[in-house]
PDB file of N, CA and C in Angstrom:
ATOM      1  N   UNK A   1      49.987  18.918  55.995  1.00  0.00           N
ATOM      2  CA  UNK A   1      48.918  18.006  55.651  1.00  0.00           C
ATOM      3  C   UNK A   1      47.962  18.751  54.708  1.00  0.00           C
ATOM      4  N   UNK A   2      47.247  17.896  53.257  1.00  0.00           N
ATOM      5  CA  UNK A   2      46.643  18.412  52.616  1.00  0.00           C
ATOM      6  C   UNK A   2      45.378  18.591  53.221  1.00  0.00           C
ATOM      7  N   UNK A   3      44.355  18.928  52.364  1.00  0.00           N
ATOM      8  CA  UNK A   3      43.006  19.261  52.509  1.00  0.00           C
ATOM      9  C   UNK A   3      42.592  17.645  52.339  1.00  0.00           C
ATOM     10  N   UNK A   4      42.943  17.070  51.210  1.00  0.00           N
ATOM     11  CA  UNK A   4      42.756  15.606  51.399  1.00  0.00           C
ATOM     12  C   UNK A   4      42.658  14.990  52.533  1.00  0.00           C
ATOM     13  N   UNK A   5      43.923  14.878  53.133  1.00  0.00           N
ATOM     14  CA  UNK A   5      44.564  13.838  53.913  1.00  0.00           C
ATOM     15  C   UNK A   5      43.640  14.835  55.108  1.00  0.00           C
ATOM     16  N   UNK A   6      43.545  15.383  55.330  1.00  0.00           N
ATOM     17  CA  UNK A   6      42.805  16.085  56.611  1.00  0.00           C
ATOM     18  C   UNK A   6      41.681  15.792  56.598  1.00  0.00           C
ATOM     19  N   UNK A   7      40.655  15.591  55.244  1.00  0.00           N
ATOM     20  CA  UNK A   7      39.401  15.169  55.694  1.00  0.00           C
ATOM     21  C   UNK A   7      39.065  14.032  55.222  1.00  0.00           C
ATOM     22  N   UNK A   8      40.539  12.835  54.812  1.00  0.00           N
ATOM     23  CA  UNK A   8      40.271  11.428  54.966  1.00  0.00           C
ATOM     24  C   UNK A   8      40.318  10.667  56.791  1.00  0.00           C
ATOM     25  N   UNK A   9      41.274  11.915  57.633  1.00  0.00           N
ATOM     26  CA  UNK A   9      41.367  11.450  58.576  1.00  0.00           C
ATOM     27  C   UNK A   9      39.758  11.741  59.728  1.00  0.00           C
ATOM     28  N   UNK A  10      39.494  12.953  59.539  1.00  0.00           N
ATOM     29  CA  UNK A  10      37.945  13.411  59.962  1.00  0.00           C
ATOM     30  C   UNK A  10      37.160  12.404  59.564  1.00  0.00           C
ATOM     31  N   UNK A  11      36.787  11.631  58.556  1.00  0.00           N
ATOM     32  CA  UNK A  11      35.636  10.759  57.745  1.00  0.00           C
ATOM     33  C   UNK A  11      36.135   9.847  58.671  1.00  0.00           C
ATOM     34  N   UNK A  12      37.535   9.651  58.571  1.00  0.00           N
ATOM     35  CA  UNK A  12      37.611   8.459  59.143  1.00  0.00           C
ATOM     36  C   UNK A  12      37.278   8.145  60.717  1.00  0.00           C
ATOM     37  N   UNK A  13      37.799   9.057  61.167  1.00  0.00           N
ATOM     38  CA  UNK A  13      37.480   9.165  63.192  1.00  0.00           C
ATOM     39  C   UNK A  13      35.949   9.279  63.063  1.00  0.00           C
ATOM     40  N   UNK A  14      35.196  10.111  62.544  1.00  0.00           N
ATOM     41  CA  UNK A  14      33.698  10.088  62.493  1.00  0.00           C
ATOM     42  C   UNK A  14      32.981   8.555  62.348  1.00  0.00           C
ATOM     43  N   UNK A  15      33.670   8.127  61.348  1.00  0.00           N
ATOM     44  CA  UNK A  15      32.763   6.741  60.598  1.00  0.00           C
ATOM     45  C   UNK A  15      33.098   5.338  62.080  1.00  0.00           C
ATOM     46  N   UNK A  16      34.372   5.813  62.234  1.00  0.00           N
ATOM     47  CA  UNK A  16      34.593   4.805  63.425  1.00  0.00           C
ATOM     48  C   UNK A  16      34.030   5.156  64.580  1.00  0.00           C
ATOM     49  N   UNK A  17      33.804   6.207  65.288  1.00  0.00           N
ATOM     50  CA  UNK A  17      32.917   6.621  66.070  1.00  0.00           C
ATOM     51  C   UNK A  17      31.993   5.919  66.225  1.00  0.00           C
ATOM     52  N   UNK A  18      31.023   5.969  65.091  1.00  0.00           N
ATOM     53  CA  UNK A  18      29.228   5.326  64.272  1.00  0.00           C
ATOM     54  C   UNK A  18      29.563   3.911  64.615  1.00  0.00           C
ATOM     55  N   UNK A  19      30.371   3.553  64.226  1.00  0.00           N
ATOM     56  CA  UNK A  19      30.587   2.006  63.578  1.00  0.00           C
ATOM     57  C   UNK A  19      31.025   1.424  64.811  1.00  0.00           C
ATOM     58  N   UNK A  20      31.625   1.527  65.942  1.00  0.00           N
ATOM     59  CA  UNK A  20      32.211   0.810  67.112  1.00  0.00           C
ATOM     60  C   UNK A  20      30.666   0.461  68.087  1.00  0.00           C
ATOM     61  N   UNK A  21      30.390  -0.476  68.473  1.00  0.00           N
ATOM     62  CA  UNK A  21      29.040  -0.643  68.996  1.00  0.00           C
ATOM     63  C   UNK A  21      29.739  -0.524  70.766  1.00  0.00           C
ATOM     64  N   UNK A  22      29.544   0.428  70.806  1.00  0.00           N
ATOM     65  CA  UNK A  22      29.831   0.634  71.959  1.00  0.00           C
ATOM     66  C   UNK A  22      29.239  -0.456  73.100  1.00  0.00           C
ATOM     67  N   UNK A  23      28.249  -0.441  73.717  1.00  0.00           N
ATOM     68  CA  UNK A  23      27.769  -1.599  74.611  1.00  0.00           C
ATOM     69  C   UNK A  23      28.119  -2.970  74.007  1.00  0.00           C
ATOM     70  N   UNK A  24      28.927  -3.040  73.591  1.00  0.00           N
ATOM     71  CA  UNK A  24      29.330  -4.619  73.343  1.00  0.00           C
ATOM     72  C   UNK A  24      30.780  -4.626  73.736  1.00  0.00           C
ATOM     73  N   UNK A  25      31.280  -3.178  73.751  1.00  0.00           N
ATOM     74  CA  UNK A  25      32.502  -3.558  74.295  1.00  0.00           C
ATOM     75  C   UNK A  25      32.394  -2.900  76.145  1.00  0.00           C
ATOM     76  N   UNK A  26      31.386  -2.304  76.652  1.00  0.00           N
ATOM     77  CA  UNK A  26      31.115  -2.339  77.650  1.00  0.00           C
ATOM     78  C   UNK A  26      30.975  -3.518  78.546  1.00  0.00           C
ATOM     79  N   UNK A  27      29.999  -4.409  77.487  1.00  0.00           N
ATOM     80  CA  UNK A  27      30.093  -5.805  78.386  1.00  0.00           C
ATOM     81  C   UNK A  27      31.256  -6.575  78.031  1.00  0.00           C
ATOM     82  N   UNK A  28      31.581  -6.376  76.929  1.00  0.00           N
ATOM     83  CA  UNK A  28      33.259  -7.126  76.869  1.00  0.00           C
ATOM     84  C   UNK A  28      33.915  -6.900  78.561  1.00  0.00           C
ATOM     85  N   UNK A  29      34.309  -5.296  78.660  1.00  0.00           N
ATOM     86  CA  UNK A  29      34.795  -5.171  79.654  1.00  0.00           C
ATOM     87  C   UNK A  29      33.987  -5.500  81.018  1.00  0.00           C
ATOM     88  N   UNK A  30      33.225  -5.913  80.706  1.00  0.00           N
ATOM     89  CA  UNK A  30      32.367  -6.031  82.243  1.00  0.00           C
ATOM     90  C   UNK A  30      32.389  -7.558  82.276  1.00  0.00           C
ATOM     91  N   UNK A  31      32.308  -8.250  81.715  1.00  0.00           N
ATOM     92  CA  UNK A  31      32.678  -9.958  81.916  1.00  0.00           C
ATOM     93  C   UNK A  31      34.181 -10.425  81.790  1.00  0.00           C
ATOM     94  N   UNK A  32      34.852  -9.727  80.661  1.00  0.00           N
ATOM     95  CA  UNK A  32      35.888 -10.226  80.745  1.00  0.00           C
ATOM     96  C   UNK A  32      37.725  -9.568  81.134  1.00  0.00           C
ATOM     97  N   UNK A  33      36.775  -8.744  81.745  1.00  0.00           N
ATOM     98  CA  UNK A  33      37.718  -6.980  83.126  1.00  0.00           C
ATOM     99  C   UNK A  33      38.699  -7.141  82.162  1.00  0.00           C
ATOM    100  N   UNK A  34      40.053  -7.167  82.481  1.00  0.00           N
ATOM    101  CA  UNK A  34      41.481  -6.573  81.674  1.00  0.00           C
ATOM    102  C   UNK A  34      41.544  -7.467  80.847  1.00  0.00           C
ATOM    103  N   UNK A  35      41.163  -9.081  80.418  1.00  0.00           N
ATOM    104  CA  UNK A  35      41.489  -9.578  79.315  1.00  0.00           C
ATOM    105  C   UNK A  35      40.357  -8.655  78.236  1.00  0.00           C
ATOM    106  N   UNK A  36      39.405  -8.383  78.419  1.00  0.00           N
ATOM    107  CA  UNK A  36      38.544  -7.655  77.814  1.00  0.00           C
ATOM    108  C   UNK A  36      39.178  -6.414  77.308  1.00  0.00           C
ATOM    109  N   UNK A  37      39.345  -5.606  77.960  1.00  0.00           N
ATOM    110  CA  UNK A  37      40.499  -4.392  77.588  1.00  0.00           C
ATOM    111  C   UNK A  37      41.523  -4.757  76.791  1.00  0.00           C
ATOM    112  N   UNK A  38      42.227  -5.780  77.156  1.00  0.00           N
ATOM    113  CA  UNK A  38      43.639  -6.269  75.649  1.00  0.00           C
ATOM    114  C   UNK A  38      42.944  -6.429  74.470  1.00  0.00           C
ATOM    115  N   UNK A  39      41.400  -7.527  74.592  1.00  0.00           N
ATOM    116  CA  UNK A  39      40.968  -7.609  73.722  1.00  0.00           C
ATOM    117  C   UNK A  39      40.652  -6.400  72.870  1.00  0.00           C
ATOM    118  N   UNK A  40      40.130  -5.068  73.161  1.00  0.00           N
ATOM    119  CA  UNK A  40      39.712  -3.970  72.542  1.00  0.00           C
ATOM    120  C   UNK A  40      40.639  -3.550  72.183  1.00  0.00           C
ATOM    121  N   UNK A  41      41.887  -3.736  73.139  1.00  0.00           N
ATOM    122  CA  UNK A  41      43.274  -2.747  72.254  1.00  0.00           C
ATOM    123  C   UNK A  41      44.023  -4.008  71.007  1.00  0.00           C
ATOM    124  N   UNK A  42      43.967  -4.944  71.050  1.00  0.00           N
ATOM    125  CA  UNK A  42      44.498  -5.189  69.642  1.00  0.00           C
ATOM    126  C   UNK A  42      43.033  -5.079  69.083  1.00  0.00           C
ATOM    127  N   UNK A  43      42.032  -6.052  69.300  1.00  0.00           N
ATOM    128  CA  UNK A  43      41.453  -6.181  67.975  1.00  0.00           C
ATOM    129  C   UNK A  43      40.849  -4.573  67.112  1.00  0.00           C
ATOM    130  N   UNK A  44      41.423  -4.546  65.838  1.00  0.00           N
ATOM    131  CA  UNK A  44      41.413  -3.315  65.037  1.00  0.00           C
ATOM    132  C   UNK A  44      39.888  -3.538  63.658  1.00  0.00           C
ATOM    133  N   UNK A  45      39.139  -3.069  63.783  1.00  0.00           N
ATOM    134  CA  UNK A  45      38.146  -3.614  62.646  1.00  0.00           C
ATOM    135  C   UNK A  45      38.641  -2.629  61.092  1.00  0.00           C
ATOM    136  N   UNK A  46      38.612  -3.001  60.453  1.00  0.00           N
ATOM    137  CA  UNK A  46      38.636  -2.568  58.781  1.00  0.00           C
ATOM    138  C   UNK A  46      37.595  -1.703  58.501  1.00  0.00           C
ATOM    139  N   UNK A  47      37.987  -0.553  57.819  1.00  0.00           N
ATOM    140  CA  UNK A  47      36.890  -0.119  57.582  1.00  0.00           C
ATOM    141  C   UNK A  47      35.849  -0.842  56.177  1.00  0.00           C
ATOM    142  N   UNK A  48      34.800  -0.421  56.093  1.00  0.00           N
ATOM    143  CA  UNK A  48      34.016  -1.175  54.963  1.00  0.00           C
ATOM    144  C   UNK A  48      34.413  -0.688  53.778  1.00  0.00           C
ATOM    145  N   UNK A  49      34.998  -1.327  53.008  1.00  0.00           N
ATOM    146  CA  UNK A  49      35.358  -1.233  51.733  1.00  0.00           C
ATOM    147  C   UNK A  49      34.630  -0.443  50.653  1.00  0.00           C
ATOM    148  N   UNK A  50      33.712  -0.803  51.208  1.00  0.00           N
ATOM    149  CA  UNK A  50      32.140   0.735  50.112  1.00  0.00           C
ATOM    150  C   UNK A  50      32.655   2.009  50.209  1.00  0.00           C
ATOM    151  N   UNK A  51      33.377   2.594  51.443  1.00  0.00           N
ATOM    152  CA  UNK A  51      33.666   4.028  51.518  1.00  0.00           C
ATOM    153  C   UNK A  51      34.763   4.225  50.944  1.00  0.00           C
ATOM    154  N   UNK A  52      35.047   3.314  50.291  1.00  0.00           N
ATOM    155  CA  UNK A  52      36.370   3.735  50.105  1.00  0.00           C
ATOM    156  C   UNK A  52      36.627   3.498  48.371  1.00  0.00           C
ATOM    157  N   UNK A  53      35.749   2.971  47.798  1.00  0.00           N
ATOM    158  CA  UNK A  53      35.436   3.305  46.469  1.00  0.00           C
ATOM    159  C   UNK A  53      35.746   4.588  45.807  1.00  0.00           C
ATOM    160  N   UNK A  54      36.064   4.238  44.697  1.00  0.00           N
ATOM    161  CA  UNK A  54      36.367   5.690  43.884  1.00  0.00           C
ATOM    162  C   UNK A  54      37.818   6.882  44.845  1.00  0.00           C
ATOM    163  N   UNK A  55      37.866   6.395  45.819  1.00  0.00           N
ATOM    164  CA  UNK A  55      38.884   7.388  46.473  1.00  0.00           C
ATOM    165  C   UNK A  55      40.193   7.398  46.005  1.00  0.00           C
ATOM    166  N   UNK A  56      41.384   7.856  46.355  1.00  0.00           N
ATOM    167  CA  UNK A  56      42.535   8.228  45.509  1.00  0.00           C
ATOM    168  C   UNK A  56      43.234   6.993  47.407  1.00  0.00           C
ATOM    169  N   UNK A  57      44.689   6.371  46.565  1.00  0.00           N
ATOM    170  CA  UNK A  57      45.137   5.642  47.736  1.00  0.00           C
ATOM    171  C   UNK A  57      45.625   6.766  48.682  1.00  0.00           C
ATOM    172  N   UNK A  58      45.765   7.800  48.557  1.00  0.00           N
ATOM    173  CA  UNK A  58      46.099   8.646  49.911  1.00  0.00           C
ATOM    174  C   UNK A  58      45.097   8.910  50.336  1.00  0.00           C
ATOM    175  N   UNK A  59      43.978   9.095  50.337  1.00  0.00           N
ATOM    176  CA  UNK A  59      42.923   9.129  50.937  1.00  0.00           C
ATOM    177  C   UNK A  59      42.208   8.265  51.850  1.00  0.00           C
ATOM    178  N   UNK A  60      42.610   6.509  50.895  1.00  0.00           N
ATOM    179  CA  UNK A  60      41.931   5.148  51.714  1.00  0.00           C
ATOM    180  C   UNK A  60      43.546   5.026  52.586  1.00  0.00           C
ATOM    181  N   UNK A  61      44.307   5.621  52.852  1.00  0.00           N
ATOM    182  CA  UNK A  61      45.470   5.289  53.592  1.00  0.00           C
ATOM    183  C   UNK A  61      45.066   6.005  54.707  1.00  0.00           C
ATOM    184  N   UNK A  62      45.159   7.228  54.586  1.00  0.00           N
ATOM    185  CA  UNK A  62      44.804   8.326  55.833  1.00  0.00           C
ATOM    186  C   UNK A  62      43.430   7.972  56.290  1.00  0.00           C
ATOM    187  N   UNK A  63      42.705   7.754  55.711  1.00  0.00           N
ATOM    188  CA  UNK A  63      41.288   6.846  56.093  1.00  0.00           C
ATOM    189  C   UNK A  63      41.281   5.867  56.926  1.00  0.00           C
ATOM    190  N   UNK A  64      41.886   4.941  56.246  1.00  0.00           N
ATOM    191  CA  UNK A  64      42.357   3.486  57.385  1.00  0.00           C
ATOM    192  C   UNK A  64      43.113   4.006  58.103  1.00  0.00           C
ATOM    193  N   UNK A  65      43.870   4.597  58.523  1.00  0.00           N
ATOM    194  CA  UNK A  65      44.906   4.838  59.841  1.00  0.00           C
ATOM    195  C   UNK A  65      43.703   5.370  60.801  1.00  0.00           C
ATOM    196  N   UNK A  66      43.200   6.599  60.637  1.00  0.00           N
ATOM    197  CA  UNK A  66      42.411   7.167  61.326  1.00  0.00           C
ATOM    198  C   UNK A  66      41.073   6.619  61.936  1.00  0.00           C
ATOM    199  N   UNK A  67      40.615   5.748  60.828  1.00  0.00           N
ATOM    200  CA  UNK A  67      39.187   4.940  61.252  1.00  0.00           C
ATOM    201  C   UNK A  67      39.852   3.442  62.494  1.00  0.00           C
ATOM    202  N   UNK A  68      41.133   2.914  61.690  1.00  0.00           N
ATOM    203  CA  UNK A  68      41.296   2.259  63.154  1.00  0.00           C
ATOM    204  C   UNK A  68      42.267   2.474  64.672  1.00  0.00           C
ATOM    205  N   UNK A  69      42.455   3.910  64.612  1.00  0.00           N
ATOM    206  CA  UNK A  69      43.299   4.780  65.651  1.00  0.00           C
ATOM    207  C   UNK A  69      41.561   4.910  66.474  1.00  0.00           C
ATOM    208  N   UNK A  70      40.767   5.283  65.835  1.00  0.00           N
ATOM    209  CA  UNK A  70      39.933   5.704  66.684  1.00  0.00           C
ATOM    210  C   UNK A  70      39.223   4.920  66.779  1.00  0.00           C
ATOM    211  N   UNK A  71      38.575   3.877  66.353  1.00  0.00           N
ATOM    212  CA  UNK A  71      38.136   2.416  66.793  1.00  0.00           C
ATOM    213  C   UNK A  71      38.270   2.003  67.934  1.00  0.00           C
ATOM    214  N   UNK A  72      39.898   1.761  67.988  1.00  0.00           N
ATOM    215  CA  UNK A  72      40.817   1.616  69.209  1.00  0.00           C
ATOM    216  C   UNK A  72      40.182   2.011  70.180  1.00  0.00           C
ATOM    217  N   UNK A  73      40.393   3.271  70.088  1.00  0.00           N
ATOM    218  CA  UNK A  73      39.892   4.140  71.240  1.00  0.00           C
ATOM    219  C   UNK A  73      39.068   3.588  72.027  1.00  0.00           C
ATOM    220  N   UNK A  74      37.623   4.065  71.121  1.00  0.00           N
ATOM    221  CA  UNK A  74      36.640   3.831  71.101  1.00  0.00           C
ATOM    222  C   UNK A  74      36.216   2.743  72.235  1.00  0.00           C
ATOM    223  N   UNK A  75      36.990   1.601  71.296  1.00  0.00           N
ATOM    224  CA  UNK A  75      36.796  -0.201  72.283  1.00  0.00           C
ATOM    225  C   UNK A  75      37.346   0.142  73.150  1.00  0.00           C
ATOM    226  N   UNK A  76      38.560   0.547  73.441  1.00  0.00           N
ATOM    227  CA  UNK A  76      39.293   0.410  74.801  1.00  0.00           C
ATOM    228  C   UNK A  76      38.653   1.535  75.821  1.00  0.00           C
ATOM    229  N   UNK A  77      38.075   2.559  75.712  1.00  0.00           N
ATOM    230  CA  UNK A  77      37.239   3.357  76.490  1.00  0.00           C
ATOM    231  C   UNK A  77      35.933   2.575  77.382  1.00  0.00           C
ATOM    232  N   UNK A  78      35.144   2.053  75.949  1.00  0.00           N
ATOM    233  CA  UNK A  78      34.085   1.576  76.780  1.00  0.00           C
ATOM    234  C   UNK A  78      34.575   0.577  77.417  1.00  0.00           C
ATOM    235  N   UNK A  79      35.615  -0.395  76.958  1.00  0.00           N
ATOM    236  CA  UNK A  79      35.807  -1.823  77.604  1.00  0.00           C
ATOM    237  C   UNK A  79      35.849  -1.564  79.278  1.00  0.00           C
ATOM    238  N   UNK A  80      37.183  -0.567  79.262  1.00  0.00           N
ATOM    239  CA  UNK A  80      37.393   0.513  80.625  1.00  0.00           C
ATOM    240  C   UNK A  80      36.029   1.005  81.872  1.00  0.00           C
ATOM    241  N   UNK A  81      35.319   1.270  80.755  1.00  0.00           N
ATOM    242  CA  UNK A  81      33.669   1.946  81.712  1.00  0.00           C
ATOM    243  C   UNK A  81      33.064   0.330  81.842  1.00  0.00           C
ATOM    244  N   UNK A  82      33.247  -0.684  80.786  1.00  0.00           N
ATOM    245  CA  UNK A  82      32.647  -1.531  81.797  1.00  0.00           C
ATOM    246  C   UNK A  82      33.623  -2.083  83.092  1.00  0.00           C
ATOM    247  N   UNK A  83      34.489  -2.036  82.900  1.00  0.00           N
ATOM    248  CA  UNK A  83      35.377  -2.953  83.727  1.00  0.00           C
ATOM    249  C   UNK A  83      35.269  -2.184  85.196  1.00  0.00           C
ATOM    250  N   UNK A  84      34.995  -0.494  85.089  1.00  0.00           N
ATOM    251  CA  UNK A  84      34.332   0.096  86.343  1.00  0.00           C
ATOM    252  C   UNK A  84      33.425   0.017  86.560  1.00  0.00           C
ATOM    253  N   UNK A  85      32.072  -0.951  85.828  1.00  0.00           N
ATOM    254  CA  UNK A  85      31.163  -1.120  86.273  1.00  0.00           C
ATOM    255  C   UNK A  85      30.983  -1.630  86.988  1.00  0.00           C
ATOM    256  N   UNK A  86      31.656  -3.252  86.217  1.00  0.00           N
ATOM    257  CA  UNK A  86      32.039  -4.506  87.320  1.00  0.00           C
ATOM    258  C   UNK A  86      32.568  -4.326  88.228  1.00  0.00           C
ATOM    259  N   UNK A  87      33.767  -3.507  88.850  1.00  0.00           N
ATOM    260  CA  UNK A  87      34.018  -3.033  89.900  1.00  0.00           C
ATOM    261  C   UNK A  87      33.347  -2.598  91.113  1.00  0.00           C
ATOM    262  N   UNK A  88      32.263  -1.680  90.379  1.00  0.00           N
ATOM    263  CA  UNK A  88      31.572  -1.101  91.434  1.00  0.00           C
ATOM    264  C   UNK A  88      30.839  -2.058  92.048  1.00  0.00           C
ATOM    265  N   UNK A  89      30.309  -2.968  90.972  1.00  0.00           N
ATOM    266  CA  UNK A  89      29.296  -3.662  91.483  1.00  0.00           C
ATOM    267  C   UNK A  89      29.698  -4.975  92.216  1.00  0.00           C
ATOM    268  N   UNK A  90      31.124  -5.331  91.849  1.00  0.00           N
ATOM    269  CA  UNK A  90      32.122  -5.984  93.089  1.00  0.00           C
ATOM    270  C   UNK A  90      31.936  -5.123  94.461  1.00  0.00           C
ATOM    271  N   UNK A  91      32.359  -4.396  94.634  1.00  0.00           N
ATOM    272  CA  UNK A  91      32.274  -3.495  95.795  1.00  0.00           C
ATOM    273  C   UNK A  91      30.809  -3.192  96.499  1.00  0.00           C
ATOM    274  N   UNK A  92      29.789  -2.867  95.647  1.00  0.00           N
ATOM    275  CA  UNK A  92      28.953  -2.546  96.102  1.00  0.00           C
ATOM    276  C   UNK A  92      28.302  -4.310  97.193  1.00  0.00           C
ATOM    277  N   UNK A  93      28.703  -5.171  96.425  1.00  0.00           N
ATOM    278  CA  UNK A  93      28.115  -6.591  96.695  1.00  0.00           C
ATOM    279  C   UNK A  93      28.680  -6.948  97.671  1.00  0.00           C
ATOM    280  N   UNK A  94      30.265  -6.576  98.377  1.00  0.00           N
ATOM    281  CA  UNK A  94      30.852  -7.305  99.134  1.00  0.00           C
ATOM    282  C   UNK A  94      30.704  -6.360 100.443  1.00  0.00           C
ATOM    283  N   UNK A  95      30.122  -5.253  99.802  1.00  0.00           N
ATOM    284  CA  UNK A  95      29.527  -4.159 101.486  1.00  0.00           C
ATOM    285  C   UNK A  95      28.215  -4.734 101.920  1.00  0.00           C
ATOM    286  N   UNK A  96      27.457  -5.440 100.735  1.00  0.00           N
ATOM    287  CA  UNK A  96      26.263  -6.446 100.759  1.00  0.00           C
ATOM    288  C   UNK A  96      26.258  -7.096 102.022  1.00  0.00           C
ATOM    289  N   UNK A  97      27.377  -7.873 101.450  1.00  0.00           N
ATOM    290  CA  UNK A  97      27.466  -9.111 102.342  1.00  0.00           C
ATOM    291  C   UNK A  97      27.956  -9.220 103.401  1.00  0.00           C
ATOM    292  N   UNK A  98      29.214  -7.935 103.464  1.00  0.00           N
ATOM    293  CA  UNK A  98      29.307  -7.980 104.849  1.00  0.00           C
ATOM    294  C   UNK A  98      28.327  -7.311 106.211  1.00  0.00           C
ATOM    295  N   UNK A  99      27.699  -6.191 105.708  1.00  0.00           N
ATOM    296  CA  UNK A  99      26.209  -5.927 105.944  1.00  0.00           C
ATOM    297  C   UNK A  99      25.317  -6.808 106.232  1.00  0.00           C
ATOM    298  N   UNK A 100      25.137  -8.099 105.772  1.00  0.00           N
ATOM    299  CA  UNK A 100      23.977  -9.357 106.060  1.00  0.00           C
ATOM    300  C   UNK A 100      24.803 -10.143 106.715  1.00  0.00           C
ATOM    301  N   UNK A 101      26.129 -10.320 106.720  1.00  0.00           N
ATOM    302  CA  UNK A 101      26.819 -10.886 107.619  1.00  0.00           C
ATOM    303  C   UNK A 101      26.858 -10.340 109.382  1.00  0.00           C
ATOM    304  N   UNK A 102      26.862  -9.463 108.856  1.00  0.00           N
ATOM    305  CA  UNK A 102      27.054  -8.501 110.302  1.00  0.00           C
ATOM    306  C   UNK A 102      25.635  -8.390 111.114  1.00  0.00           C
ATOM    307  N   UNK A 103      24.991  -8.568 110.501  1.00  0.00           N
ATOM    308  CA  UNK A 103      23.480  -8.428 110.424  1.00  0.00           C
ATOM    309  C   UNK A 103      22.700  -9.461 110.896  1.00  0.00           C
ATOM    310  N   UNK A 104      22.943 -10.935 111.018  1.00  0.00           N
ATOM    311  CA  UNK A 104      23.155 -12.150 111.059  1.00  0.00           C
ATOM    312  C   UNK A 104      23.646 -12.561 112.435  1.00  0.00           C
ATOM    313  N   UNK A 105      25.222 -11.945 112.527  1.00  0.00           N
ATOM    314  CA  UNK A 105      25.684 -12.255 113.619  1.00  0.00           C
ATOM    315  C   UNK A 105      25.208 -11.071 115.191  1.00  0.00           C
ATOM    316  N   UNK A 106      24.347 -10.609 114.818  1.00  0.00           N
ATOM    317  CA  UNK A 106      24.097 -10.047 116.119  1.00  0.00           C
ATOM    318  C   UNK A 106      22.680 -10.629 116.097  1.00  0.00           C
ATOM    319  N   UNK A 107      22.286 -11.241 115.103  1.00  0.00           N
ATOM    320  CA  UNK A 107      21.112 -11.773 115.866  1.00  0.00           C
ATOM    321  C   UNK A 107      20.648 -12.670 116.300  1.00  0.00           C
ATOM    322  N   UNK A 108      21.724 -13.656 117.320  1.00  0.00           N
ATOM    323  CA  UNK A 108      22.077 -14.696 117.714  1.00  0.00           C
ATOM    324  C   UNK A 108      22.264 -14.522 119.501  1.00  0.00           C
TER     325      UNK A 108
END
Protein backbone atom coordinates (compact mmCIF):
# COMPACT_ATOMS: atom_id res chain seq x y z
CA UNK A 1 0.00 0.00 0.00
CA UNK A 2 1.12 3.49 -1.06
CA UNK A 3 1.60 6.54 1.04
CA UNK A 4 -1.52 7.66 -0.88
CA UNK A 5 -3.81 4.97 -0.42
CA UNK A 6 -2.72 4.83 3.36
CA UNK A 7 -3.63 8.27 4.13
CA UNK A 8 -6.84 8.25 1.90
CA UNK A 9 -7.86 5.42 4.17
CA UNK A 10 -6.79 7.40 7.69
CA UNK A 11 -8.81 10.76 6.31
CA UNK A 12 -11.23 8.56 5.63
CA UNK A 13 -11.87 6.47 9.12
CA UNK A 14 -11.15 9.95 10.85
CA UNK A 15 -13.79 12.04 8.78
CA UNK A 16 -16.34 9.18 9.42
CA UNK A 17 -15.63 9.03 12.97
CA UNK A 18 -16.65 13.21 13.08
CA UNK A 19 -19.42 12.73 10.75
CA UNK A 20 -21.51 9.60 12.29
CA UNK A 21 -23.80 11.41 14.98
CA UNK A 22 -23.46 9.07 17.31
CA UNK A 23 -26.61 9.61 19.76
CA UNK A 24 -28.90 9.23 16.97
CA UNK A 25 -27.89 5.95 16.39
CA UNK A 26 -27.95 5.25 20.16
CA UNK A 27 -31.55 6.03 20.16
CA UNK A 28 -32.00 4.28 16.87
CA UNK A 29 -30.89 1.33 18.89
CA UNK A 30 -32.77 2.09 21.93
CA UNK A 31 -36.33 2.36 20.24
CA UNK A 32 -35.90 0.29 17.55
CA UNK A 33 -33.41 -2.81 19.50
CA UNK A 34 -32.20 -5.25 16.51
CA UNK A 35 -34.28 -3.74 13.68
CA UNK A 36 -32.28 -0.64 14.67
CA UNK A 37 -28.94 -2.46 14.51
CA UNK A 38 -29.78 -3.92 10.73
CA UNK A 39 -30.69 -0.53 10.18
CA UNK A 40 -27.01 0.83 11.09
CA UNK A 41 -25.41 -2.14 9.38
CA UNK A 42 -26.76 -1.57 5.89
CA UNK A 43 -27.47 1.97 5.86
CA UNK A 44 -23.83 3.30 4.49
CA UNK A 45 -23.68 7.34 4.23
CA UNK A 46 -21.41 8.88 1.27
CA UNK A 47 -18.89 10.76 2.03
CA UNK A 48 -19.34 14.67 1.14
CA UNK A 49 -18.23 15.25 -2.13
CA UNK A 50 -16.18 18.64 -1.08
CA UNK A 51 -13.37 16.32 0.28
CA UNK A 52 -12.93 14.81 -2.35
CA UNK A 53 -12.27 17.55 -4.85
CA UNK A 54 -9.10 17.92 -6.61
CA UNK A 55 -8.08 14.27 -5.35
CA UNK A 56 -6.62 11.62 -7.77
CA UNK A 57 -9.51 8.48 -8.21
CA UNK A 58 -7.28 6.25 -6.04
CA UNK A 59 -7.46 8.35 -3.41
CA UNK A 60 -11.56 9.13 -3.55
CA UNK A 61 -11.67 5.14 -3.89
CA UNK A 62 -9.59 4.25 -0.80
CA UNK A 63 -11.42 7.21 0.78
CA UNK A 64 -14.89 5.93 0.15
CA UNK A 65 -14.15 2.36 1.18
CA UNK A 66 -12.67 3.47 4.41
CA UNK A 67 -15.06 6.43 5.33
CA UNK A 68 -17.99 3.89 4.86
CA UNK A 69 -16.21 0.65 6.58
CA UNK A 70 -16.00 2.87 9.46
CA UNK A 71 -19.31 4.62 9.44
CA UNK A 72 -20.57 1.15 9.67
CA UNK A 73 -18.93 0.64 12.57
CA UNK A 74 -19.50 3.48 14.07
CA UNK A 75 -23.66 3.09 13.63
CA UNK A 76 -23.64 -0.40 14.49
CA UNK A 77 -21.60 0.17 17.85
CA UNK A 78 -23.69 2.85 19.16
CA UNK A 79 -26.98 1.26 17.82
CA UNK A 80 -25.59 -1.88 20.11
CA UNK A 81 -24.95 0.56 23.38
CA UNK A 82 -28.35 1.69 22.87
CA UNK A 83 -30.04 -1.51 22.50
CA UNK A 84 -28.10 -2.28 26.09
CA UNK A 85 -29.54 0.54 27.31
CA UNK A 86 -32.98 -0.45 26.59
CA UNK A 87 -32.22 -3.61 28.05
CA UNK A 88 -31.13 -2.53 31.16
CA UNK A 89 -33.78 -0.40 31.58
CA UNK A 90 -36.20 -3.43 30.61
CA UNK A 91 -34.70 -5.21 33.46
CA UNK A 92 -34.23 -2.65 35.75
CA UNK A 93 -38.32 -1.89 35.36
CA UNK A 94 -39.50 -5.43 35.61
CA UNK A 95 -37.41 -5.84 39.17
CA UNK A 96 -39.66 -2.49 39.58
CA UNK A 97 -42.56 -4.10 39.34
CA UNK A 98 -42.11 -7.08 40.71
CA UNK A 99 -40.83 -5.23 43.86
CA UNK A 100 -44.32 -3.10 44.02
CA UNK A 101 -45.97 -6.18 43.27
CA UNK A 102 -44.56 -8.01 46.02
CA UNK A 103 -44.88 -5.07 48.02
CA UNK A 104 -48.62 -4.79 47.50
CA UNK A 105 -49.29 -8.27 48.15
CA UNK A 106 -48.16 -8.45 51.66
CA UNK A 107 -50.00 -5.64 52.48
CA UNK A 108 -53.25 -7.17 52.48
Amino acid sequence: MNNEQHQARIDGETDAETDVTKILWIVVGFFASLIGILIAYIYQPSPPASRLVEKSQEYVMFYTEAYKNKSRSVQVTNALIGLGIAFAVGIISFIAMMGLIGSMSTMR
